[in-house]
Protein backbone atom coordinates (compact mmCIF):
# COMPACT_ATOMS: atom_id res chain seq x y z
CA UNK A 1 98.75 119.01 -1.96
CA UNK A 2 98.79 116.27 0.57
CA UNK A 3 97.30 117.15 4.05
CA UNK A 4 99.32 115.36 7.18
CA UNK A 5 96.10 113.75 9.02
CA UNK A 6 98.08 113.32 12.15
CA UNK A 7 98.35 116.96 12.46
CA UNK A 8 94.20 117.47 11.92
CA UNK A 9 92.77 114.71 13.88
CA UNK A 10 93.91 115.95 17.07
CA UNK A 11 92.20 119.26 16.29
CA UNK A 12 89.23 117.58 15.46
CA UNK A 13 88.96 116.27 18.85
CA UNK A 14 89.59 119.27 20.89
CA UNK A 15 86.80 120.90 18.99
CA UNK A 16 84.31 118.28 19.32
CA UNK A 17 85.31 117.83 23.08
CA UNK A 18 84.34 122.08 23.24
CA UNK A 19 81.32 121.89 21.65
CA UNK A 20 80.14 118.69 23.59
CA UNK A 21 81.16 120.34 27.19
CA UNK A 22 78.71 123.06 26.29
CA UNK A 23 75.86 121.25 25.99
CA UNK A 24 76.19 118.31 28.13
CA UNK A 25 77.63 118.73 31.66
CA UNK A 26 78.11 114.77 33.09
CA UNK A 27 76.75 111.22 31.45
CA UNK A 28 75.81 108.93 33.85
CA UNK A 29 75.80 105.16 33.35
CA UNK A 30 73.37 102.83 35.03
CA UNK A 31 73.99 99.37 35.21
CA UNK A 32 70.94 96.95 34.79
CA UNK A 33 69.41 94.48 36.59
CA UNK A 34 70.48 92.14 33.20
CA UNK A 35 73.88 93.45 33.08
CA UNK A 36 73.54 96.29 30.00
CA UNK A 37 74.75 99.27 31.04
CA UNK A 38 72.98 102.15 29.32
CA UNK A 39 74.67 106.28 29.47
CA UNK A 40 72.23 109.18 29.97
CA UNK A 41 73.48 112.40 30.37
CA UNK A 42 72.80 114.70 32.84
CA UNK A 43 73.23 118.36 33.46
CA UNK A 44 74.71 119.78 36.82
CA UNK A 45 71.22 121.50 38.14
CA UNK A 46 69.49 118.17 37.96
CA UNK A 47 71.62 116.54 40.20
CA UNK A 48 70.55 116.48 43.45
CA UNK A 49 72.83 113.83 45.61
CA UNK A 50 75.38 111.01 44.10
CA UNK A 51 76.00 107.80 46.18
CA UNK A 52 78.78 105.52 45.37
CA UNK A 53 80.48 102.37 46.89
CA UNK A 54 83.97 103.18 48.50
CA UNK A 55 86.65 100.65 49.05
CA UNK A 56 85.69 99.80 52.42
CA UNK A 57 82.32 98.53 50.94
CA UNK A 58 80.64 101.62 52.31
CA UNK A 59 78.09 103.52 50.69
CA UNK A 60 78.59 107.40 50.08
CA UNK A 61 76.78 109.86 49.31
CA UNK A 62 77.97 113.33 48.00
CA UNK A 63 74.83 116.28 47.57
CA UNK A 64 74.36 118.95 45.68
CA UNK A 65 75.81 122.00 46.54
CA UNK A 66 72.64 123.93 46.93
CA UNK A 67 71.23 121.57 49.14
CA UNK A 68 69.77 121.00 53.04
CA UNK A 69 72.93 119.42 54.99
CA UNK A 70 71.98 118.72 58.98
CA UNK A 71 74.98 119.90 61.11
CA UNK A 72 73.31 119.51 64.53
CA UNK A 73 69.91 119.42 65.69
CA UNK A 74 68.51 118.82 69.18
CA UNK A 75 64.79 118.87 70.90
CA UNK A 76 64.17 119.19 74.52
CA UNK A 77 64.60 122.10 76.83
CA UNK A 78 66.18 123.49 79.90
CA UNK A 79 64.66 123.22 83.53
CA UNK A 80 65.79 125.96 86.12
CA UNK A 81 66.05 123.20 89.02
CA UNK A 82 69.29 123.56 90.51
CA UNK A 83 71.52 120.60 90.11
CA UNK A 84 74.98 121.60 88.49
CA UNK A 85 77.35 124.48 88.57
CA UNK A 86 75.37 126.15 85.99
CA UNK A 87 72.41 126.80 88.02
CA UNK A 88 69.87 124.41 85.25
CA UNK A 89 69.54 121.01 84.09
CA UNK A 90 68.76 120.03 80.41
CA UNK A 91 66.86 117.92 79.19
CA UNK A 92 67.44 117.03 75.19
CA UNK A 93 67.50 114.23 72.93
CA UNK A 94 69.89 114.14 69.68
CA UNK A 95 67.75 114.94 66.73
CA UNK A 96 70.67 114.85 63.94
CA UNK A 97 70.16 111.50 62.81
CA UNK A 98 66.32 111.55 62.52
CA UNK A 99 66.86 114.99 60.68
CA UNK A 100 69.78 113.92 58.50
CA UNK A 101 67.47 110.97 56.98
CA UNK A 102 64.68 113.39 56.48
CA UNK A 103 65.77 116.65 55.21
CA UNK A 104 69.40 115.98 53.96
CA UNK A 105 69.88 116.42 50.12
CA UNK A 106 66.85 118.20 49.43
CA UNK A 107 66.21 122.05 49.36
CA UNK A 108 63.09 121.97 51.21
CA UNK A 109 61.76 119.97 54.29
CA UNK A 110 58.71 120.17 56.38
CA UNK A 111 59.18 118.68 60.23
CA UNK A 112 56.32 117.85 62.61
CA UNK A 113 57.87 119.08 65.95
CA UNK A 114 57.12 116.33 68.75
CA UNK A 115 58.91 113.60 70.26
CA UNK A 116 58.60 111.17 67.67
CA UNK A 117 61.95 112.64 66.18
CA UNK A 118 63.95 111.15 68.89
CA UNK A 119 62.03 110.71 71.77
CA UNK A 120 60.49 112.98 75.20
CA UNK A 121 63.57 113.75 77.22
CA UNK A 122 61.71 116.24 79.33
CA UNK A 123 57.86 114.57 79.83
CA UNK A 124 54.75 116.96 80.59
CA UNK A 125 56.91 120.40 79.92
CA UNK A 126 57.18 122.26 76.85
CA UNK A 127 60.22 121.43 74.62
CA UNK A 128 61.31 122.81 71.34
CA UNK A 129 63.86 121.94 68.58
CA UNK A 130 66.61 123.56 67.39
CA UNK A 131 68.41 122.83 64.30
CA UNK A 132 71.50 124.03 62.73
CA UNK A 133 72.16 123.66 59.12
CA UNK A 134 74.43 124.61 56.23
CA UNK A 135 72.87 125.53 52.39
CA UNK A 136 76.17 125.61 50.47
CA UNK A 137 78.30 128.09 52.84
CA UNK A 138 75.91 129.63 54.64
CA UNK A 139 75.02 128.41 58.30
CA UNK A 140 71.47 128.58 59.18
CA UNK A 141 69.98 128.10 62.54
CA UNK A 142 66.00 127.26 62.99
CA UNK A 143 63.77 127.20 66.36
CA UNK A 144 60.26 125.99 67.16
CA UNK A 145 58.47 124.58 69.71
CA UNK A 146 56.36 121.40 69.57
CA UNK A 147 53.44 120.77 67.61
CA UNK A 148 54.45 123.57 65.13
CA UNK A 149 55.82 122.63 61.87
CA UNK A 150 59.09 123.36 60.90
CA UNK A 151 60.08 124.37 57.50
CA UNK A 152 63.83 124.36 56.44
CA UNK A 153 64.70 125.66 52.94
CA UNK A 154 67.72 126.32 50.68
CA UNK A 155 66.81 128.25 48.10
């Protein structure tokens, strides 16, 4: 009895390709200083961001699902003086980018609440930060006022 490899090869392959998805989830290769590139593989609940060039020549960075990601975050406050057709005047800095470095990517991050995030918009009066930010879908909103630490977590 002769056996048609042609037919059992491709068989061969889509069985090794299921039992190899079920153990390993991505292989990454790193490039070397010396030009060998070396493959280590990696499972999905390890990774915590990936950056990559794009064709502009612009780094990017894609994070984990499951991670902090900074939507807005300001620190500063509101003075009752009357000045504009809404009866206050603020006073804020733009926190974001300060925050974004910090805290985006990981599932955890402490901030010292002061004005060496971006700055004292509102000298000698009490100021606090606010920050909104996502973990996965969820929207999460944080306040404190300065000196205090602030804690953000994605669990």
């Amino acid at each position: 009895m002769i056996r048609d490899n042609r037919k059992i090869f491709p068989l061969l392959v889509i069985l090794g390709m299921l039992f190899t998805v079920s153990t390993l989830h991505a292989e990454m290769k790193i490039t070397l200083k010396d030009g060998k590139v070396i493959n280590v593989p990696v499972k999905k609940e390890d990774v915590q961001s990936v950056e990559f060039g794009s064709e502009s020549g612009k780094t990017e960075k894609v994070l984990a699902e499951k991670t902090i990601r900074i939507q807005s975050a300001k620190y500063g406050n509101v003075s009752f003086e009357l000045g504009n057709e809404l009866g206050y005047k603020q006073y804020f800095c733009n926190a974001g980018p300060a925050l974004i470095k910090k805290c985006n990517g990981h599932d955890k991050c402490k901030i010292i609440v002061g004005s060496t995030i971006c700055g004292d918009p509102y000298p000698g009066r009490g100021k606090y930060l606010y920050v909104e930010y996502t973990c996965g879908n969820k929207l999460k909103r944080a306040k404190n006022t300065q000196t205090e630490v602030m804690v953000l977590k994605c669990p």
